[in-house]
PDB file of N, CA and C in Angstrom:
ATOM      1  N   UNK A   1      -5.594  -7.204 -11.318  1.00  0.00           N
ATOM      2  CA  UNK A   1      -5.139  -7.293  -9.935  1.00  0.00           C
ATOM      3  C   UNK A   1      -5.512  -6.032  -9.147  1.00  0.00           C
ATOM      4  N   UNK A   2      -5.183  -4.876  -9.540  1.00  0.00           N
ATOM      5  CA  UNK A   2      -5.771  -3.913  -8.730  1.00  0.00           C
ATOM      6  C   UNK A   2      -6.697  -2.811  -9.751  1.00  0.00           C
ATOM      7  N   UNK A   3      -7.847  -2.853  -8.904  1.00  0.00           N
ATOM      8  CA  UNK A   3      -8.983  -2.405  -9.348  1.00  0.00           C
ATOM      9  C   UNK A   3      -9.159  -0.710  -9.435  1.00  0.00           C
ATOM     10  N   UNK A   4     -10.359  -0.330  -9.694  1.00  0.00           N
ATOM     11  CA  UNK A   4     -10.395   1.238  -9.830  1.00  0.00           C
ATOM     12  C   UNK A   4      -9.934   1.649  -8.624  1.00  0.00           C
ATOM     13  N   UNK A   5     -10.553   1.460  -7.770  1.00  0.00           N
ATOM     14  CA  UNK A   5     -10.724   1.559  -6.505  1.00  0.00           C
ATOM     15  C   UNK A   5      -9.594   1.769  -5.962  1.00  0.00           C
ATOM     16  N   UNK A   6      -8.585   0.711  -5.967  1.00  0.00           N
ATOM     17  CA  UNK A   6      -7.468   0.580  -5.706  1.00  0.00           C
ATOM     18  C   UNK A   6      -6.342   1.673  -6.588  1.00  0.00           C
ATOM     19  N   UNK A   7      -6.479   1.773  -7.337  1.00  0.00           N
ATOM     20  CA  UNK A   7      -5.388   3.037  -8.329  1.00  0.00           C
ATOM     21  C   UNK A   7      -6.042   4.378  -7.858  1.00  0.00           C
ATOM     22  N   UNK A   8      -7.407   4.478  -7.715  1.00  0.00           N
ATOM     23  CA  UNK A   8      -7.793   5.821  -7.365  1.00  0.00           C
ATOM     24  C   UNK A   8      -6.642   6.298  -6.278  1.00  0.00           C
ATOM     25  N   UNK A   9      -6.545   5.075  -5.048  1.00  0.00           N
ATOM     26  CA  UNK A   9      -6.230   5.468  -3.934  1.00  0.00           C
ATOM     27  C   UNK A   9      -5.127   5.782  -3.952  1.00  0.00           C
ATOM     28  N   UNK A  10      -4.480   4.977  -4.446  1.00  0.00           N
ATOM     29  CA  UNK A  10      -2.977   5.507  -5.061  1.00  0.00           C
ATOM     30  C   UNK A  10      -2.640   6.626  -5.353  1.00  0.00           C
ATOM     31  N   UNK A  11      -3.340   7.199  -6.545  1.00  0.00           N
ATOM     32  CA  UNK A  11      -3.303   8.210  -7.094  1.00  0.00           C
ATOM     33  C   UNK A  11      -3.682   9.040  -6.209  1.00  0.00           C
ATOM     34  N   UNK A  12      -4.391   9.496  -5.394  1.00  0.00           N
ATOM     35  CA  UNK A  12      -4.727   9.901  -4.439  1.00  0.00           C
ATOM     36  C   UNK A  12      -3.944  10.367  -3.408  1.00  0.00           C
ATOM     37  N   UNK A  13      -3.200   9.218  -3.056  1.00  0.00           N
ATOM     38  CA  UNK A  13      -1.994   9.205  -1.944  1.00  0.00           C
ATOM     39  C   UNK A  13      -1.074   9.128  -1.914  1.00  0.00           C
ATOM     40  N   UNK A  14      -0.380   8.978  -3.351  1.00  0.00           N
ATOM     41  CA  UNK A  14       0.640   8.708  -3.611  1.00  0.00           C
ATOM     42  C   UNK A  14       2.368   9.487  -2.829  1.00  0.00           C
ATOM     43  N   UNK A  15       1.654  10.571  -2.223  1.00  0.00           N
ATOM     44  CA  UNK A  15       2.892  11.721  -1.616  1.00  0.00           C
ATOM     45  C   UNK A  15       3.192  11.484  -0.297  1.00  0.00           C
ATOM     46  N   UNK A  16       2.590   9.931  -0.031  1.00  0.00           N
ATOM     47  CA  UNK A  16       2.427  10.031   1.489  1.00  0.00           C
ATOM     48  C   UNK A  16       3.930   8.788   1.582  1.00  0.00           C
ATOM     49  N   UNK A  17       4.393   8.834   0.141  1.00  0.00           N
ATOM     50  CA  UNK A  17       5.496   7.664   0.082  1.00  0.00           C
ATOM     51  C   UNK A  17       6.493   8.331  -0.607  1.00  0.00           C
ATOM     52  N   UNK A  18       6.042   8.937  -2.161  1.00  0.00           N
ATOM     53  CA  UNK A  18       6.858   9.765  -3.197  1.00  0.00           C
ATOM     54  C   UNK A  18       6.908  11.166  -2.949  1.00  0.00           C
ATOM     55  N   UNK A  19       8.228  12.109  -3.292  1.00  0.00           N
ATOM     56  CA  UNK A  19       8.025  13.356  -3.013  1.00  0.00           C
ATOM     57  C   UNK A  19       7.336  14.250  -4.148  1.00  0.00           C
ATOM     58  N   UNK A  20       7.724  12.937  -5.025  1.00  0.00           N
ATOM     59  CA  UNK A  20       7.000  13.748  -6.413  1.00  0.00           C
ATOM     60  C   UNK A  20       6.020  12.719  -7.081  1.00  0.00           C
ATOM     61  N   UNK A  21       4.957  13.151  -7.685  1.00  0.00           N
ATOM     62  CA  UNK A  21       3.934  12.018  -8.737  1.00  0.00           C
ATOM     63  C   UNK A  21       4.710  11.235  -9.058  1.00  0.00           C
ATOM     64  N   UNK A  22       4.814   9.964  -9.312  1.00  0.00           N
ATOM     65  CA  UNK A  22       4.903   8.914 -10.057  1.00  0.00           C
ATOM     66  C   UNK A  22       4.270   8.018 -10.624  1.00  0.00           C
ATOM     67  N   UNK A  23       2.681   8.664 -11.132  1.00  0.00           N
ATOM     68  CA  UNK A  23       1.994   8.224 -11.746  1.00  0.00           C
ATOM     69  C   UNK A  23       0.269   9.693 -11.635  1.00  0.00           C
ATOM     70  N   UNK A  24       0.057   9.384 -12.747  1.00  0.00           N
ATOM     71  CA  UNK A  24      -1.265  10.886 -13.173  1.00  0.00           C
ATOM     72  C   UNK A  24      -1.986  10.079 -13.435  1.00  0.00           C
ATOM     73  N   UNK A  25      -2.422   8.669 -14.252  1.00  0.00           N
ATOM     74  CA  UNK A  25      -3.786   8.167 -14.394  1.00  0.00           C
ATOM     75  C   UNK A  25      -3.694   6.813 -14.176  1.00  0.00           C
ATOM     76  N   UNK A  26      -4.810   5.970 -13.936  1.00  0.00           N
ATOM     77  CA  UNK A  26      -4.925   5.090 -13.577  1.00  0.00           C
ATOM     78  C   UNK A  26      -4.140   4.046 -14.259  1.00  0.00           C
ATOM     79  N   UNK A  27      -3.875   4.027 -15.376  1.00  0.00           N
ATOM     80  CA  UNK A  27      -2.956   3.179 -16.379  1.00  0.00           C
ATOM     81  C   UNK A  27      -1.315   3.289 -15.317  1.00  0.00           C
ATOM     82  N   UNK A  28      -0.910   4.738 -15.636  1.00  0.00           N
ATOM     83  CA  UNK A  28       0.527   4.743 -15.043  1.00  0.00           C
ATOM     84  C   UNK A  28       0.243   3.726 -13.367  1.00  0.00           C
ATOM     85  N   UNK A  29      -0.523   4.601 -12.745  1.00  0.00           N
ATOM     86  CA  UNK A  29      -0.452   3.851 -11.471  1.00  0.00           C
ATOM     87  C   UNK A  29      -0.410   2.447 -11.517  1.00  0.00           C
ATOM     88  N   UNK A  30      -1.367   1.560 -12.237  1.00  0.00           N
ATOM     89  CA  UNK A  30      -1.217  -0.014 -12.427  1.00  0.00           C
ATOM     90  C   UNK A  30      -0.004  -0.168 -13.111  1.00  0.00           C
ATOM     91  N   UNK A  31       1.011   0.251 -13.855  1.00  0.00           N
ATOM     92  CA  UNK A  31       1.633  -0.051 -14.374  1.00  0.00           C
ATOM     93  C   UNK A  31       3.011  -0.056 -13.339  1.00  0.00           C
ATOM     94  N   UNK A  32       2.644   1.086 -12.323  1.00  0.00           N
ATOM     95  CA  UNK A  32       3.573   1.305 -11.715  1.00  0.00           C
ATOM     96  C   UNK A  32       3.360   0.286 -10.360  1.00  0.00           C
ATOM     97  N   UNK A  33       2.316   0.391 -10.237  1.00  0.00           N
ATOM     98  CA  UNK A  33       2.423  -0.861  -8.922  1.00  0.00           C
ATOM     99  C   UNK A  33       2.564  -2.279  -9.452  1.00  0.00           C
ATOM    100  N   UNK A  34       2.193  -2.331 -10.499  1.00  0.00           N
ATOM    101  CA  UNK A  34       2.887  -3.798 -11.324  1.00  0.00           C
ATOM    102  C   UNK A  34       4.650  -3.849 -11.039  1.00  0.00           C
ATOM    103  N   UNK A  35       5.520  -3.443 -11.651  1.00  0.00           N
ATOM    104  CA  UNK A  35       7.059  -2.956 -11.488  1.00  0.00           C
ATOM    105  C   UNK A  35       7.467  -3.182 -10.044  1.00  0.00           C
ATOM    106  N   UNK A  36       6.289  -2.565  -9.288  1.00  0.00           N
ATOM    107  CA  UNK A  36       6.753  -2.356  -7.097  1.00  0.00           C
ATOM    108  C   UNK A  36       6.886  -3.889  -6.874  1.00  0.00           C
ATOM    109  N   UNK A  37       5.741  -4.768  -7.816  1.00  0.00           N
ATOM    110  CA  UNK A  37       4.857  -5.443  -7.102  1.00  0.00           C
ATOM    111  C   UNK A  37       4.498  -5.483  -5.395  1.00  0.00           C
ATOM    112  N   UNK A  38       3.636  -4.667  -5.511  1.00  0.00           N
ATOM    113  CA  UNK A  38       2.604  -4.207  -5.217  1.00  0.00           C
ATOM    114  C   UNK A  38       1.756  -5.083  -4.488  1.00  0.00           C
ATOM    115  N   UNK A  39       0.624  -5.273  -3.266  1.00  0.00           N
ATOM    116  CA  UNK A  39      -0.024  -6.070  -3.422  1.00  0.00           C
ATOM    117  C   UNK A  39      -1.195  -5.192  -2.357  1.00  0.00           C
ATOM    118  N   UNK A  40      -2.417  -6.053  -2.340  1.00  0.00           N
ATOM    119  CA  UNK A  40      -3.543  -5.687  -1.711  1.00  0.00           C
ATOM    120  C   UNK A  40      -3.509  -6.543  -0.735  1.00  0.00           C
ATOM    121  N   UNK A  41      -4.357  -6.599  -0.125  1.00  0.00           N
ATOM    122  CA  UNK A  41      -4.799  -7.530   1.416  1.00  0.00           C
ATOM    123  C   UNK A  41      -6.015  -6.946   2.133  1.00  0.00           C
ATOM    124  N   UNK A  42      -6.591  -8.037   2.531  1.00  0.00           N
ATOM    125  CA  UNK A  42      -8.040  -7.744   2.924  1.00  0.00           C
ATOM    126  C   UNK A  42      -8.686  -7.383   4.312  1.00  0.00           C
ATOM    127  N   UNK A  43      -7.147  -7.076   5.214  1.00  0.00           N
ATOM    128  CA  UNK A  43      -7.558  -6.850   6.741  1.00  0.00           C
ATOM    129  C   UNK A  43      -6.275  -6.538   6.787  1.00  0.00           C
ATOM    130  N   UNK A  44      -6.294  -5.656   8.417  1.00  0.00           N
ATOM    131  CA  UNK A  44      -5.172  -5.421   8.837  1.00  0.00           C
ATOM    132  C   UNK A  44      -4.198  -6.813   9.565  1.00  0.00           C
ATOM    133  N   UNK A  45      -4.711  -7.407   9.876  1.00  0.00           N
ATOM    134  CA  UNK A  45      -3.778  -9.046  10.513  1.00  0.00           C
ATOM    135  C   UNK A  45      -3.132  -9.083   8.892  1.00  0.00           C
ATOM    136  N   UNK A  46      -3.601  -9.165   7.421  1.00  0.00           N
ATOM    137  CA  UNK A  46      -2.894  -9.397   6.122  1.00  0.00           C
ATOM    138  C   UNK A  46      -1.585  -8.737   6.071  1.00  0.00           C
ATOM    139  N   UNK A  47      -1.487  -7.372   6.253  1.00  0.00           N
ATOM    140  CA  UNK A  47      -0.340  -6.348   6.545  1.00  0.00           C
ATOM    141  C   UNK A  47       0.256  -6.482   7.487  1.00  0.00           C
ATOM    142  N   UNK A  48      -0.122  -7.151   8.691  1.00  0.00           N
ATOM    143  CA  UNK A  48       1.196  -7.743   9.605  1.00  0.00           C
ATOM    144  C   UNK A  48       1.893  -8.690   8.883  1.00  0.00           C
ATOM    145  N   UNK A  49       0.991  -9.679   8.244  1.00  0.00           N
ATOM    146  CA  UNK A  49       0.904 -10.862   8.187  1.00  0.00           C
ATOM    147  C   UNK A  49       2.438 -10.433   6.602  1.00  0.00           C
ATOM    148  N   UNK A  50       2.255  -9.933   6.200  1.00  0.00           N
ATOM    149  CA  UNK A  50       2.957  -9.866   4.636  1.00  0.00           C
ATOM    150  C   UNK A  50       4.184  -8.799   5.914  1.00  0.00           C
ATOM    151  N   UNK A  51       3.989  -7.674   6.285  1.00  0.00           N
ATOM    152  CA  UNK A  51       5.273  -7.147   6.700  1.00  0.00           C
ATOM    153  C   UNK A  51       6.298  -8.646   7.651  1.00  0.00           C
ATOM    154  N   UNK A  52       5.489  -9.540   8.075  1.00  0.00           N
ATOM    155  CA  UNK A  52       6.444 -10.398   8.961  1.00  0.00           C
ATOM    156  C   UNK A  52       6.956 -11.055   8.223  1.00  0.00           C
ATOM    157  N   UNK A  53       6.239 -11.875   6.837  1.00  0.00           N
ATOM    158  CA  UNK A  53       6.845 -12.492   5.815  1.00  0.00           C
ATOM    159  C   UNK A  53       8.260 -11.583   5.296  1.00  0.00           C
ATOM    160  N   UNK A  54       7.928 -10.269   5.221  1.00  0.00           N
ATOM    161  CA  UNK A  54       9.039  -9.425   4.809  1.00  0.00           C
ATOM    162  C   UNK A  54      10.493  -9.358   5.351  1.00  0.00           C
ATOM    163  N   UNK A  55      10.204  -9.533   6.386  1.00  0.00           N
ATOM    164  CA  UNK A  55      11.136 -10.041   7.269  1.00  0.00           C
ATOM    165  C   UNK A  55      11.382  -8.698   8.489  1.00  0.00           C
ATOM    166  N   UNK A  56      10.593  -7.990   8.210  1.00  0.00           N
ATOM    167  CA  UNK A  56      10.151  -6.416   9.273  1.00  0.00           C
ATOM    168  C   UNK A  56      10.034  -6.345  10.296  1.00  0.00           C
ATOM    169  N   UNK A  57      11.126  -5.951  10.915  1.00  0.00           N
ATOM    170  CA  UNK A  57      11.182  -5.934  12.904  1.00  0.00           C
ATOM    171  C   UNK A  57       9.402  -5.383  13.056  1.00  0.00           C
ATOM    172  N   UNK A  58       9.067  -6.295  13.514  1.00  0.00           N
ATOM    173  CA  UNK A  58       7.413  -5.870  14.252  1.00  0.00           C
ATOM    174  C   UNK A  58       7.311  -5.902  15.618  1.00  0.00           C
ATOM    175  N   UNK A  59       8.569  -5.832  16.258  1.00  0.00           N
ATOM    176  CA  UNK A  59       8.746  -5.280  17.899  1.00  0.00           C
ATOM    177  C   UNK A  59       8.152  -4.156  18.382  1.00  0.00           C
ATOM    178  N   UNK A  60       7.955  -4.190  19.756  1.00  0.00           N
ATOM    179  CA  UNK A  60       6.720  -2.732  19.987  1.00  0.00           C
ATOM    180  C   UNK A  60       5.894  -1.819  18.906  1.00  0.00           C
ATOM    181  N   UNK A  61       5.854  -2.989  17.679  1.00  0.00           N
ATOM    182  CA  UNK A  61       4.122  -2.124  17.082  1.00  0.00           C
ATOM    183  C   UNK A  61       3.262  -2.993  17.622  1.00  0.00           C
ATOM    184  N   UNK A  62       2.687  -2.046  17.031  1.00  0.00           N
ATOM    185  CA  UNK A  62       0.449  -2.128  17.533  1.00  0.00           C
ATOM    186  C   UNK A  62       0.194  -2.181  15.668  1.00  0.00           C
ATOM    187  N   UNK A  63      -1.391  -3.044  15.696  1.00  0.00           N
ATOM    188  CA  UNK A  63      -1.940  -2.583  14.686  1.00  0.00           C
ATOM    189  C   UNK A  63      -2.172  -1.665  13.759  1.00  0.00           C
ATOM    190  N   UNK A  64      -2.249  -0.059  15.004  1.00  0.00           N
ATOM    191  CA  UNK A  64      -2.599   0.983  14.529  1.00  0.00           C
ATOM    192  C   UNK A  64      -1.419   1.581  13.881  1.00  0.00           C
ATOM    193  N   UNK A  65      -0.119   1.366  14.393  1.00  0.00           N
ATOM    194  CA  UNK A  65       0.939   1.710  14.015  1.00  0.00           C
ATOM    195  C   UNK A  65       1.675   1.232  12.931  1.00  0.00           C
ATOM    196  N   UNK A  66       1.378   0.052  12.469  1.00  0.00           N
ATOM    197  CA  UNK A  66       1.226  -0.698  11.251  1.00  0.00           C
ATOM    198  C   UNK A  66       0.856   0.222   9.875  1.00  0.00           C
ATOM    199  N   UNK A  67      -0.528   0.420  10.394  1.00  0.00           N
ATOM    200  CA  UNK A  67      -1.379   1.131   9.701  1.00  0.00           C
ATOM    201  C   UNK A  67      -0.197   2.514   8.672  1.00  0.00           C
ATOM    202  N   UNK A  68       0.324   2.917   9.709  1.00  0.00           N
ATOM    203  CA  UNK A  68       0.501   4.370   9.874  1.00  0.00           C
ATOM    204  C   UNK A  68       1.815   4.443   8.988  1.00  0.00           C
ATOM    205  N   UNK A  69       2.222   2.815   8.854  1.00  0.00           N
ATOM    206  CA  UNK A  69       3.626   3.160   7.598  1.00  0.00           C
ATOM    207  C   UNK A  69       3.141   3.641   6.217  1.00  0.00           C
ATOM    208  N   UNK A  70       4.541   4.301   5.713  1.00  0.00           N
ATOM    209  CA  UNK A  70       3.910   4.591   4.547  1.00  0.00           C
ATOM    210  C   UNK A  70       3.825   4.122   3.384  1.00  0.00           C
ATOM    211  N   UNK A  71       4.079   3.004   3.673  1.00  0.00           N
ATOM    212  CA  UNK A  71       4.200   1.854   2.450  1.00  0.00           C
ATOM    213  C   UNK A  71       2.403   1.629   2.550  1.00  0.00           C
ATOM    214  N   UNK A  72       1.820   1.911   3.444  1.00  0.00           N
ATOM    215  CA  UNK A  72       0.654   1.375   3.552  1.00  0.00           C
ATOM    216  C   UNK A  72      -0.348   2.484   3.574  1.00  0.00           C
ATOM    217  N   UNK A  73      -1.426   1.589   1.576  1.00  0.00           N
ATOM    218  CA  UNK A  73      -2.379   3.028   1.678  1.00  0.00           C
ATOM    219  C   UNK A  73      -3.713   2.245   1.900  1.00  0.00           C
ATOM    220  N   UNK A  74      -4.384   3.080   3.019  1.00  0.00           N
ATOM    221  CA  UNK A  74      -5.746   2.489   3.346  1.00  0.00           C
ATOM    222  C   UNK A  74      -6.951   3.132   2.032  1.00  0.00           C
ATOM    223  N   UNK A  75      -7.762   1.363   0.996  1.00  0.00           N
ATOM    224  CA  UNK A  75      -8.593   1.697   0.278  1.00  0.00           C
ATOM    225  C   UNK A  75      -9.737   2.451   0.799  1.00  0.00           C
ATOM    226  N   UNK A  76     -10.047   2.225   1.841  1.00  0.00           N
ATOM    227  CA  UNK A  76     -10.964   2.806   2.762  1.00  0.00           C
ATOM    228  C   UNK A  76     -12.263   1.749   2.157  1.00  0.00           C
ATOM    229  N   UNK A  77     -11.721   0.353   1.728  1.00  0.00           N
ATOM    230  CA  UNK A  77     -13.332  -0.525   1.929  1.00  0.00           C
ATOM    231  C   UNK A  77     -12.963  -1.881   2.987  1.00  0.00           C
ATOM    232  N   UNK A  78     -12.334  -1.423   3.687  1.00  0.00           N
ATOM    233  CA  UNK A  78     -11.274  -2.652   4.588  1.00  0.00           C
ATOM    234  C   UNK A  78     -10.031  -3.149   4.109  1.00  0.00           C
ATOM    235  N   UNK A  79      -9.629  -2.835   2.819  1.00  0.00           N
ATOM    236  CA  UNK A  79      -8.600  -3.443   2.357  1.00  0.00           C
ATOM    237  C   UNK A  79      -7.333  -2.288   2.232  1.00  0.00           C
ATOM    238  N   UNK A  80      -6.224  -3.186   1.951  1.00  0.00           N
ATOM    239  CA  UNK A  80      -4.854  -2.094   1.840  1.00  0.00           C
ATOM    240  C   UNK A  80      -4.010  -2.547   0.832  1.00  0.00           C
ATOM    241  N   UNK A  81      -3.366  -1.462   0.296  1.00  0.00           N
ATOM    242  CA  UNK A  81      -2.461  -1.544  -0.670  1.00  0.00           C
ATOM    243  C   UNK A  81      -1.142  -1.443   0.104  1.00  0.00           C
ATOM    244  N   UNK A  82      -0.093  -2.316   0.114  1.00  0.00           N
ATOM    245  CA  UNK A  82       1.488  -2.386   0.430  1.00  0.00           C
ATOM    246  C   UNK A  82       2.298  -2.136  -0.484  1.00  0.00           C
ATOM    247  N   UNK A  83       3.049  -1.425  -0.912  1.00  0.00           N
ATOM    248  CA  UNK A  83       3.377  -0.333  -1.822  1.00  0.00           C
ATOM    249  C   UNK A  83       5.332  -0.048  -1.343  1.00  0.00           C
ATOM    250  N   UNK A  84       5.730  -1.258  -1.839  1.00  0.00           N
ATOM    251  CA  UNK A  84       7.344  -1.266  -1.149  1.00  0.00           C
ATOM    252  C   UNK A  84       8.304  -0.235  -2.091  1.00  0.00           C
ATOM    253  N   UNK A  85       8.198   0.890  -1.399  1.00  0.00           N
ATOM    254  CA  UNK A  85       9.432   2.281  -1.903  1.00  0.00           C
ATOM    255  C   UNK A  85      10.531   1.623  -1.684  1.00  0.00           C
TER     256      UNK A  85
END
């Protein structure tokens, strides 16, 4: 389910959600976004689209502001990881 690509980013970004690591290699990270469940999506309309399912006041946001939660890490190949702390 989630690829190198996808755990790199994680691993990567992970502080932009946790104050501390909660995961050092790609194993922990899949293991750990397995547990969140976790999911990817392939555009930003997907991440509205899953925060509205969530049931997430989406009153006066914008796309960009979407973006900017921190549940949300951009893979940087168009796609995003939603990552519910």
């Amino acid at each position: 389910m989630f690829d190198e690509k996808v755990l790199q980013c994680f691993l990567e970004k992970q502080s932009q959600l946790y104050p501390e690591p909660v995961a050092e290699t790609q194993e922990e990270a899949e293991n750990f976004l397995e547990e969140c469940l976790a999911v990817v999506v392939n555009s930003v309309k997907e991440v509205w689209e899953f925060f509205e399912e969530e049931g997430v006041d989406l009153e006066g946001a914008d796309e960009e502001g979407i973006l900017d939660a921190d549940e949300v890490f951009d893979v940087g190949d168009g796609r995003y990881l939603i990552v519910e702390g």
